[in-house]
Structures are given as structure tokens and as C-alpha cells.
C-alpha atoms as a PDB file:
ATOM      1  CA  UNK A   1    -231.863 -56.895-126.015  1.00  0.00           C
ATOM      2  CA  UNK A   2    -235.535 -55.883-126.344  1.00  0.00           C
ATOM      3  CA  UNK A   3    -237.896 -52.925-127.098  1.00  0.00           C
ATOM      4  CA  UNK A   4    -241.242 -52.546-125.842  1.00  0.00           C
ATOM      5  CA  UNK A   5    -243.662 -50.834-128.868  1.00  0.00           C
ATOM      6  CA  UNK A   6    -247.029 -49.647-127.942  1.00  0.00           C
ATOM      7  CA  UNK A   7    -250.266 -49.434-129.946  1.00  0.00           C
ATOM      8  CA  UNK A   8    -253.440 -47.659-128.646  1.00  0.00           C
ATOM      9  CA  UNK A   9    -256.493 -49.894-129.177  1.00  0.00           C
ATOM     10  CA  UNK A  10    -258.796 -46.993-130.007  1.00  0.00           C
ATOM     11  CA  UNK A  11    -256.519 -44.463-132.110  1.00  0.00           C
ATOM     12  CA  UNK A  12    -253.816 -47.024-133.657  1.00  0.00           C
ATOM     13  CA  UNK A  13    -251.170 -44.369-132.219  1.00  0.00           C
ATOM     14  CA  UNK A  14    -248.025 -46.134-131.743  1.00  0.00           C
ATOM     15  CA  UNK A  15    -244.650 -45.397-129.957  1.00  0.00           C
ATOM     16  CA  UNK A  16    -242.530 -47.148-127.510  1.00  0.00           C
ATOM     17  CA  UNK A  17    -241.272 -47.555-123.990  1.00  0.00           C
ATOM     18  CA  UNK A  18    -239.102 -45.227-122.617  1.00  0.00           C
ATOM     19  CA  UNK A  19    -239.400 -45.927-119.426  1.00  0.00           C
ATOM     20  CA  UNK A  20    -241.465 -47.088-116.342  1.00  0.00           C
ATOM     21  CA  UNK A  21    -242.703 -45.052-113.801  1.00  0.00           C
ATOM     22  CA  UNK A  22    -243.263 -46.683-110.386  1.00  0.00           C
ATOM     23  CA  UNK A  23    -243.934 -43.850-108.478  1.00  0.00           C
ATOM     24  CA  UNK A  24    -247.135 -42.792-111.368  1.00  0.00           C
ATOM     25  CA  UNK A  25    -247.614 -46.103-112.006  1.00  0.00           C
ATOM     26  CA  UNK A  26    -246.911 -45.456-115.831  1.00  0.00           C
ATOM     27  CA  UNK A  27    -244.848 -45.601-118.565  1.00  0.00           C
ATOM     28  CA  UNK A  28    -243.328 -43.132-120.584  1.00  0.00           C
ATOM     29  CA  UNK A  29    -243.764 -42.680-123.840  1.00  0.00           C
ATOM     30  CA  UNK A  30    -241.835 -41.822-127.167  1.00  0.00           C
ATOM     31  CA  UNK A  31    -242.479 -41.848-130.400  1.00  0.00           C
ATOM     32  CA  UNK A  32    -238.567 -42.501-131.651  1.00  0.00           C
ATOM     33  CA  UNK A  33    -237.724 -46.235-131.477  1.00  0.00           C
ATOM     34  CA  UNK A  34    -234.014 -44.921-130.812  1.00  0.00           C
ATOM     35  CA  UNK A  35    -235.172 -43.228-127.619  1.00  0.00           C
ATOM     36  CA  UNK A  36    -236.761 -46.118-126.405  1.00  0.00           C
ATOM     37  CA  UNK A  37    -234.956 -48.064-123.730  1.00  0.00           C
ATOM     38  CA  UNK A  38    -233.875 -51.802-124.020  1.00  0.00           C
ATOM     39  CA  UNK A  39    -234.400 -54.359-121.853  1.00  0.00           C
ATOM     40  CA  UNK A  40    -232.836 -57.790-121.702  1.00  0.00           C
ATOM     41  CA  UNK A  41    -235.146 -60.729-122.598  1.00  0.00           C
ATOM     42  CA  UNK A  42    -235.162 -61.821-118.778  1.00  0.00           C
ATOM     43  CA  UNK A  43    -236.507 -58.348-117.766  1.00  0.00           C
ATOM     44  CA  UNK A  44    -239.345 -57.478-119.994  1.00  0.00           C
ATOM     45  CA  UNK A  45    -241.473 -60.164-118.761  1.00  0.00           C
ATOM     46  CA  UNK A  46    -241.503 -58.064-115.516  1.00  0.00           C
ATOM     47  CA  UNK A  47    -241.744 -55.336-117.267  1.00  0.00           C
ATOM     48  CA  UNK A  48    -244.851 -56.404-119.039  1.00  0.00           C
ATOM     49  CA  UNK A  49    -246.777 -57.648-115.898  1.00  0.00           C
ATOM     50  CA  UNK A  50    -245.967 -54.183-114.203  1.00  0.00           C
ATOM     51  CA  UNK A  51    -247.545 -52.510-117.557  1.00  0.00           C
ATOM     52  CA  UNK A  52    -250.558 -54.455-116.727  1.00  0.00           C
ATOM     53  CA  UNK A  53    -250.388 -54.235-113.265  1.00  0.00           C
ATOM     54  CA  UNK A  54    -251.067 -50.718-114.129  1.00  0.00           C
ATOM     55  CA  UNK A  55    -253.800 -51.096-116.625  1.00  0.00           C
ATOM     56  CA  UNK A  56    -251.862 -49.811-118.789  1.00  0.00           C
ATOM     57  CA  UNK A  57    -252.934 -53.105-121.394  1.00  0.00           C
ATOM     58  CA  UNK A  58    -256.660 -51.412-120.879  1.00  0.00           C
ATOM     59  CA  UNK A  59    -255.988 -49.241-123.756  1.00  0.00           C
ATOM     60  CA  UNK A  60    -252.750 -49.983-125.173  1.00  0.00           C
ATOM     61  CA  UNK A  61    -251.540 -53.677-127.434  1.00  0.00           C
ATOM     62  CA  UNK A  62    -247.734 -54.368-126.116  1.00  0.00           C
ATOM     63  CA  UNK A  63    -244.989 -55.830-128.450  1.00  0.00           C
ATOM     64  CA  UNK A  64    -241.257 -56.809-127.812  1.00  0.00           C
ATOM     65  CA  UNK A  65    -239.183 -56.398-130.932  1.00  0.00           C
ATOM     66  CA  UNK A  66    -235.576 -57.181-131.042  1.00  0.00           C
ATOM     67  CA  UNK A  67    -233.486 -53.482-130.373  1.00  0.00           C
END
């Protein structure tokens, strides 16, 4: 299993994925790796191309680290 850590291009903020939000076309953020959810290595390429499907890569670096 996988996380999904964020980093904003312009501030250097960082957090992680807590979810996805289809309906906002989103994610969700939090700032406590343990609250972030995991995702098997299958899924977060999905996940990934739905983050940029978004835009959400516009502002934001994505990185999978092991859970």
C-alpha cells in the first residue's frame, strides 16, 4: 500500500491525500500522514491521472511513498 504526499509549487506547503472528491473535482487534504488514505499500487495510477484530470498538478508536485 501507497500514500499520496502533496507539495505546493509556490508555498512548499506539504500534506497528503485524504481523499478524492469526484463530485468537486478535488482532493482532500491533511496535513497528518496517518490520516491520509492508502491506496494499493494498482490504484494510484488512477488516482494520479484523476488529480491531473483536475488540474490539480497546476499547483501542486505529487509523490507516492510506501504507507
Amino acid at each position: 500500500m501507497v500514500k499520496i504526499k502533496w507539495t505546493n509549487k509556490y508555498s512548499n506547503e506539504t500534506g497528503y491525500v485524504a481523499a478524492i472528491s469526484n463530485k468537486e473535482k478535488c482532493f482532500i487534504n491533511t496535513f497528518e500522514e496517518s490520516e491520509a488514505k492508502a491506496y494499493s499500487e494498482k490504484a494510484v495510477k488512477g488516482i494520479l491521472t484523476r488529480l491531473e484530470s483536475f488540474h490539480e498538478t497546476d499547483d501542486n508536485v505529487f509523490e507516492v511513498i510506501e504507507a
